[in-house]
C-alpha atoms as a PDB file:
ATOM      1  CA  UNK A   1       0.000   0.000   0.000  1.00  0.00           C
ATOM      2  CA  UNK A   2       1.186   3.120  -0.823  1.00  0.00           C
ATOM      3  CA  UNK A   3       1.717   6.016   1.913  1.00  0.00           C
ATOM      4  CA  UNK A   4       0.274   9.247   1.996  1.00  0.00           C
ATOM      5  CA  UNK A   5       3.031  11.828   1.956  1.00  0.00           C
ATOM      6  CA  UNK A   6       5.761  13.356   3.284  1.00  0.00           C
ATOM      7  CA  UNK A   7       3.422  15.650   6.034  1.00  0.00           C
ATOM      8  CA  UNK A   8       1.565  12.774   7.984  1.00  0.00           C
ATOM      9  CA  UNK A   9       4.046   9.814   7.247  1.00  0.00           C
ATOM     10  CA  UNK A  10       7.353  11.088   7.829  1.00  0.00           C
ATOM     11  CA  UNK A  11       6.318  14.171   9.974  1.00  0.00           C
ATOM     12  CA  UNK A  12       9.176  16.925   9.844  1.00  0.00           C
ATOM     13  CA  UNK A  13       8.571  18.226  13.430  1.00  0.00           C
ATOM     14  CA  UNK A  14      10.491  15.753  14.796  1.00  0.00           C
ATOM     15  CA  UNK A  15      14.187  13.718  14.928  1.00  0.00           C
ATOM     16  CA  UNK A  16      14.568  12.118  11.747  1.00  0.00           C
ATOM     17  CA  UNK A  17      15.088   8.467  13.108  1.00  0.00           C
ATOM     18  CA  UNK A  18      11.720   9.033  15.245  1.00  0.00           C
ATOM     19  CA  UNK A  19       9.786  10.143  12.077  1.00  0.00           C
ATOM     20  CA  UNK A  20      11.152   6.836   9.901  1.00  0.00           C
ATOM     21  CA  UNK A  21       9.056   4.354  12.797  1.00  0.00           C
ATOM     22  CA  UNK A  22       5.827   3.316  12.011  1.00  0.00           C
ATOM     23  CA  UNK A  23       3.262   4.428  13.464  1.00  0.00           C
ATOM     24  CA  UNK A  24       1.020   2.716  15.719  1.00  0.00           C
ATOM     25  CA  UNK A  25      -2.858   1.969  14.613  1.00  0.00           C
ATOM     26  CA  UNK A  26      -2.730   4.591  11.589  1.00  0.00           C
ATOM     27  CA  UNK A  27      -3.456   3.283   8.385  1.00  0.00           C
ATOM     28  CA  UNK A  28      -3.228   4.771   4.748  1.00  0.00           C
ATOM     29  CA  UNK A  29      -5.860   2.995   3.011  1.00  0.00           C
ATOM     30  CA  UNK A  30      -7.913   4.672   0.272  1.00  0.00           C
ATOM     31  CA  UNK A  31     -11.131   4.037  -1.245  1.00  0.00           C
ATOM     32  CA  UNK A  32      -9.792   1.683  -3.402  1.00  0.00           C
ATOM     33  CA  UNK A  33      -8.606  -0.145  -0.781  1.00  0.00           C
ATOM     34  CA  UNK A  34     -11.675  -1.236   0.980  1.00  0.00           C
ATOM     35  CA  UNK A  35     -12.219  -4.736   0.611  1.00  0.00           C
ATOM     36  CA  UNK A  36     -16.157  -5.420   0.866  1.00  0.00           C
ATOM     37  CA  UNK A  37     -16.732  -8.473   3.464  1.00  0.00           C
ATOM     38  CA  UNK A  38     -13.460  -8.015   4.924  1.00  0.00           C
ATOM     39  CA  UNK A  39     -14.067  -8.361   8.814  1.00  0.00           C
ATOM     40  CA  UNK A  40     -11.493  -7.069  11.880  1.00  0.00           C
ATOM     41  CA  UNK A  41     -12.463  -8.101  15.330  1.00  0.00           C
ATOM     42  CA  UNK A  42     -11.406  -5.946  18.637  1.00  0.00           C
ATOM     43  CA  UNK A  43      -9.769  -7.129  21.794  1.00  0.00           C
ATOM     44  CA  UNK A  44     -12.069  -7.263  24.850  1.00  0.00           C
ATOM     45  CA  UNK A  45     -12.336  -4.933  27.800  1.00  0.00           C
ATOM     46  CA  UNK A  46     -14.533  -5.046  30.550  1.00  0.00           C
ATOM     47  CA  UNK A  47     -16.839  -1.877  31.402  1.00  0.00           C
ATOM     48  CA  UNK A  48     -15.727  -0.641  35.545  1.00  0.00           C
ATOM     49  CA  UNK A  49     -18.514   1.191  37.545  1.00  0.00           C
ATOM     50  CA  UNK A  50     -16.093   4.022  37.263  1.00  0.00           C
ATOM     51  CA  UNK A  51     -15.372   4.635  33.919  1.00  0.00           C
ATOM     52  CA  UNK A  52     -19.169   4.205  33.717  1.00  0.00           C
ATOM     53  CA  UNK A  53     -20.011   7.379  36.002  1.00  0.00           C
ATOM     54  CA  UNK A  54     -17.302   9.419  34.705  1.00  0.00           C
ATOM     55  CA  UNK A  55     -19.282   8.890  30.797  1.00  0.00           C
ATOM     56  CA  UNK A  56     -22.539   9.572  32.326  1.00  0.00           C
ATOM     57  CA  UNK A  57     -21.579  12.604  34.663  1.00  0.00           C
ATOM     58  CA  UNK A  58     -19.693  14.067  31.492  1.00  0.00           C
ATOM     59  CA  UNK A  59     -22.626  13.828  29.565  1.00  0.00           C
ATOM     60  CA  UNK A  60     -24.697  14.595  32.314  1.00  0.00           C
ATOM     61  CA  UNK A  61     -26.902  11.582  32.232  1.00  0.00           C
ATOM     62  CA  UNK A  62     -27.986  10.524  35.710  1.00  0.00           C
ATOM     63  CA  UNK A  63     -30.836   8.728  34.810  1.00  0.00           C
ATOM     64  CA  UNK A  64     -31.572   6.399  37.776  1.00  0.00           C
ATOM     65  CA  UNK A  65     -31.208   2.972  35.439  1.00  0.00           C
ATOM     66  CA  UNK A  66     -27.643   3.715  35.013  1.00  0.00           C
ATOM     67  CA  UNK A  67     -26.720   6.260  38.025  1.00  0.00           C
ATOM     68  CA  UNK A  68     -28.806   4.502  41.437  1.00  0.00           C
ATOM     69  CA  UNK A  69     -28.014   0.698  42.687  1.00  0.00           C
ATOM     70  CA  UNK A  70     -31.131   0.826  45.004  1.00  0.00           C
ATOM     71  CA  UNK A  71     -33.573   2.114  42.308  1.00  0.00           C
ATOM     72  CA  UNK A  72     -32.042  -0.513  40.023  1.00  0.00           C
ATOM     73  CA  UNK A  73     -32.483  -3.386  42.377  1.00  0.00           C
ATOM     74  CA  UNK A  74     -35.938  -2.357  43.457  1.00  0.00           C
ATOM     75  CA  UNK A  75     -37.420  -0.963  41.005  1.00  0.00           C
ATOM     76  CA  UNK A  76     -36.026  -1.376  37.708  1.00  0.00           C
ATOM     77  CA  UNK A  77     -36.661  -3.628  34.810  1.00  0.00           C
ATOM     78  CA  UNK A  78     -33.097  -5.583  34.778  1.00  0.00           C
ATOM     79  CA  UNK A  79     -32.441  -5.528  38.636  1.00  0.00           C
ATOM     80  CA  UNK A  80     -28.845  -3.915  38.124  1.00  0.00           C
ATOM     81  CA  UNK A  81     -27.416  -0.751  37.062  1.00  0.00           C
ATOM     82  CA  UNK A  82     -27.237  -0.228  33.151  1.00  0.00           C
ATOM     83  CA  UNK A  83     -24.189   0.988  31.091  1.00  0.00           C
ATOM     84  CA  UNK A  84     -25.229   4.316  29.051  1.00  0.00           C
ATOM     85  CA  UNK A  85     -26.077   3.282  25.396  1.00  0.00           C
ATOM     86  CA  UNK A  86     -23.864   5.886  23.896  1.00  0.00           C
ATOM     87  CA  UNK A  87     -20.929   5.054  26.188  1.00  0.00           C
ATOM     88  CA  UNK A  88     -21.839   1.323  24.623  1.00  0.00           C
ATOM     89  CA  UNK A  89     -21.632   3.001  21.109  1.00  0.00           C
ATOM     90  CA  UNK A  90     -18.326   4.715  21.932  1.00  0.00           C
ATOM     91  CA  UNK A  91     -16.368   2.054  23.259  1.00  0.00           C
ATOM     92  CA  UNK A  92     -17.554  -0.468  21.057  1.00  0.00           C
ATOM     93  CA  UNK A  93     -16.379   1.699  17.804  1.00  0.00           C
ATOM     94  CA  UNK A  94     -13.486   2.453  19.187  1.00  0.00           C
ATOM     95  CA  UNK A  95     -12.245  -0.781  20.000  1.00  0.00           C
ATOM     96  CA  UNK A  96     -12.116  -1.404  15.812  1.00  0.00           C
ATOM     97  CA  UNK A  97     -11.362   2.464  15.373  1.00  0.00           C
ATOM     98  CA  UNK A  98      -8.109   2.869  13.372  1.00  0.00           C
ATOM     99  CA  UNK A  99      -6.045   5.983  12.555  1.00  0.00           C
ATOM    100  CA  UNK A 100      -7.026   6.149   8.653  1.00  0.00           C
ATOM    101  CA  UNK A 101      -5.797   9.523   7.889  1.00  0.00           C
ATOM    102  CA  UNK A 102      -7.647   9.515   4.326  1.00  0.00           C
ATOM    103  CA  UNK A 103     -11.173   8.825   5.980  1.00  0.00           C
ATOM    104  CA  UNK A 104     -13.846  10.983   7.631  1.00  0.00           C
ATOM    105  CA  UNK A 105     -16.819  10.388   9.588  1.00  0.00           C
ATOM    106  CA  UNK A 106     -19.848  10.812   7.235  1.00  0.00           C
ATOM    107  CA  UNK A 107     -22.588  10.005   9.390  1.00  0.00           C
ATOM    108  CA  UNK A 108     -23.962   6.535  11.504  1.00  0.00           C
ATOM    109  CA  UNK A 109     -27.446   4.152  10.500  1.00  0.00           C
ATOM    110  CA  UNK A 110     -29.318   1.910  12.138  1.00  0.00           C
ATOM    111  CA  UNK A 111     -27.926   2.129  15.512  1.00  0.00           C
ATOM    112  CA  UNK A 112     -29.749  -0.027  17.377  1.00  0.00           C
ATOM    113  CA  UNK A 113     -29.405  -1.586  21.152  1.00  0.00           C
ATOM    114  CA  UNK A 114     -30.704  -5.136  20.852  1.00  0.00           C
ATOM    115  CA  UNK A 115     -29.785  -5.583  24.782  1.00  0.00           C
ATOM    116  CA  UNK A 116     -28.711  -4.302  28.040  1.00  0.00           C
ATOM    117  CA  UNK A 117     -24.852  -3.776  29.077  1.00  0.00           C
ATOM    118  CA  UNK A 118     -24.242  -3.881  32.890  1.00  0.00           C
ATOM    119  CA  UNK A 119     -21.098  -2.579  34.867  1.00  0.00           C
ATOM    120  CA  UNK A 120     -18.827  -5.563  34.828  1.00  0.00           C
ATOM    121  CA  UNK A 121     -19.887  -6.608  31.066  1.00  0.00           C
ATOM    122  CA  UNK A 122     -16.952  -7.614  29.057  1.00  0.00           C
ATOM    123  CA  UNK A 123     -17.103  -6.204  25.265  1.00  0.00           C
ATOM    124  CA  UNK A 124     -15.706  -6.373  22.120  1.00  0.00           C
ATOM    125  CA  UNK A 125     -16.783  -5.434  18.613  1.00  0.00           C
ATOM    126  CA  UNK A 126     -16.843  -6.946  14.395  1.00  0.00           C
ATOM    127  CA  UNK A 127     -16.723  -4.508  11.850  1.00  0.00           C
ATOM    128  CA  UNK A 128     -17.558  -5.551   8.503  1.00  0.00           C
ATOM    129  CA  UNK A 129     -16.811  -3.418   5.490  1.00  0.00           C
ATOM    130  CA  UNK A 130     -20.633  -3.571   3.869  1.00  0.00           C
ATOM    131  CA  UNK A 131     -20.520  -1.156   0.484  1.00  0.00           C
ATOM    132  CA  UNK A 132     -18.638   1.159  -1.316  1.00  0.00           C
ATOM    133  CA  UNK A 133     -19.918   3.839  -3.353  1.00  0.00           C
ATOM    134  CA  UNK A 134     -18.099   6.806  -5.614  1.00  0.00           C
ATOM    135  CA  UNK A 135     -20.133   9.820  -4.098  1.00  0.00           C
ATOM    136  CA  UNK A 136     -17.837  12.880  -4.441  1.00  0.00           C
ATOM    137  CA  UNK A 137     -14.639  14.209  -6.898  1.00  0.00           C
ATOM    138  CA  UNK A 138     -12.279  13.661  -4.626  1.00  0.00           C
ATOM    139  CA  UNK A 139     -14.184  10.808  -1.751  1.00  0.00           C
ATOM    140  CA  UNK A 140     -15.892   8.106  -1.777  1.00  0.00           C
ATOM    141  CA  UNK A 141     -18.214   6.249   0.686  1.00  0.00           C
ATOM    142  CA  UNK A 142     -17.828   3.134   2.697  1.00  0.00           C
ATOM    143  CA  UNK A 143     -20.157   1.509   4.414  1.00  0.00           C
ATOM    144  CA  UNK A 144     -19.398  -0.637   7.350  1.00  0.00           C
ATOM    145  CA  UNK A 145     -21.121  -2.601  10.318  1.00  0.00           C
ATOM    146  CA  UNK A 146     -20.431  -2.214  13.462  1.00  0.00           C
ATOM    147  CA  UNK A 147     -21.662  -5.437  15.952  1.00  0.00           C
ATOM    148  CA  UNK A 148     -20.804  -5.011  19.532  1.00  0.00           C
ATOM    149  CA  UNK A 149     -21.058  -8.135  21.607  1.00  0.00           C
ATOM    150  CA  UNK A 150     -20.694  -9.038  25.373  1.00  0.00           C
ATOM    151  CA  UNK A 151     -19.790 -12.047  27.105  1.00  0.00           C
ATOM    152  CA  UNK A 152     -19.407 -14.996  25.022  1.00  0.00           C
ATOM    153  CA  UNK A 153     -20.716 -13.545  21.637  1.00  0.00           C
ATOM    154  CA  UNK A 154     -24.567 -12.107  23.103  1.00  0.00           C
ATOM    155  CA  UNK A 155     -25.094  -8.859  20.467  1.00  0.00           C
ATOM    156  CA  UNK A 156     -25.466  -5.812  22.429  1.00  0.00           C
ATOM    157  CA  UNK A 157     -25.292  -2.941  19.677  1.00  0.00           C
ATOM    158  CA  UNK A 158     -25.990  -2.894  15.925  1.00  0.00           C
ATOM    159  CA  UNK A 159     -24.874   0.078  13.615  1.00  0.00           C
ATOM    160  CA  UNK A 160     -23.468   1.007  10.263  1.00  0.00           C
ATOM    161  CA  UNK A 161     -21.164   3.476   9.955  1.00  0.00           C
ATOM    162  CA  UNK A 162     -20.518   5.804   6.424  1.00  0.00           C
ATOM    163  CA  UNK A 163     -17.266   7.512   6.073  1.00  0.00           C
ATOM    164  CA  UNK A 164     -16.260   9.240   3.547  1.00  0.00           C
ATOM    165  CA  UNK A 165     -12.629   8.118   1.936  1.00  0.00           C
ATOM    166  CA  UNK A 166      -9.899   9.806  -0.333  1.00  0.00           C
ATOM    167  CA  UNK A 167      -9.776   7.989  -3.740  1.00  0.00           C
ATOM    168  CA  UNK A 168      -6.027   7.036  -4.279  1.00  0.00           C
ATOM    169  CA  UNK A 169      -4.243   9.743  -6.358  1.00  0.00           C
ATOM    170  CA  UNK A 170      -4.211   9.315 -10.004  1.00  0.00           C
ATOM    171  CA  UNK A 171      -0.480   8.653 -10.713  1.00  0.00           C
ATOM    172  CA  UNK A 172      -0.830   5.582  -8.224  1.00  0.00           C
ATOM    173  CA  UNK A 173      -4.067   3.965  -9.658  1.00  0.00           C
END
């Protein structure tokens, strides 16, 4: 694959000999790159109480399903505390997120939460290149889904994800 130039590969803000090491979880794919059906899985992590808070109180959701044990043993639905959906949605993308420096975030479909996450769930996420499309002069789009699972393969969170993608430069097609 070829590299995308001087500016983001072999930065000249720094020591020569530090500039020449690859770097870690960036990728230089183009458009034409994209492989439709190709499939990358994530590692696991498990979800702490903390990090769980800190999402919510940054976003300022304090909804008692995901904020207050005794409402959630008493008088919820699932008997436990939830994890926020969107802090779902975050981690889960960017456990398969890579550092593609010729794509950009065109927009998110069919996000969907098929079941609860709890504090203590253990995730990890599929992504699945779905479609490509020209669109643009100079981009096109991709089309990829996004399956976060818990546990021992129990789908949590379903969404496709459209980004926008540099075509390779004419002189390399």
């Amino acid at each position: 694959m070829s590299t995308v130039g001087i500016e983001s590969t072999f930065p000249r803000t720094m020591p020569e000999d530090h500039a020449r090491l690859p770097v870690w979880n960036a990728e230089n794919w183009f458009y034409e790159d994209f492989e439709i059906g190709h499939k990358i899985r994530s590692l696991r992590r498990t979800i702490s109480e903390g990090e769980s808070m800190q999402f919510n109180a940054l976003v300022l959701d304090m909804h008692p399903y995901v904020g207050d044990q005794i409402f959630a043993e008493t008088e919820g639905l699932f008997g436990k505390r939830l994890v926020a959906g969107a802090f779902v949605f975050s981690a889960g993308l960017g456990l398969v997120a890579t550092n593609c420096v010729n794509a950009f975030s065109y927009g998110y479909d069919k996000l969907r939460f098929i079941k609860p996450t709890f504090i203590g769930d253990t995730i990890y996420t599929i992504r699945t290149n779905l479609s490509k499309e020209p669109k643009y002069a100079e981009l096109g789009l991709i089309r990829a889904s996004y399956e976060v699972f818990k546990g021992e393969g129990e789908l949590v969170l379903y969404c496709e994800h459209i980004q926008t993608v540099k075509y390779r430069p004419r002189a390399e097609a």
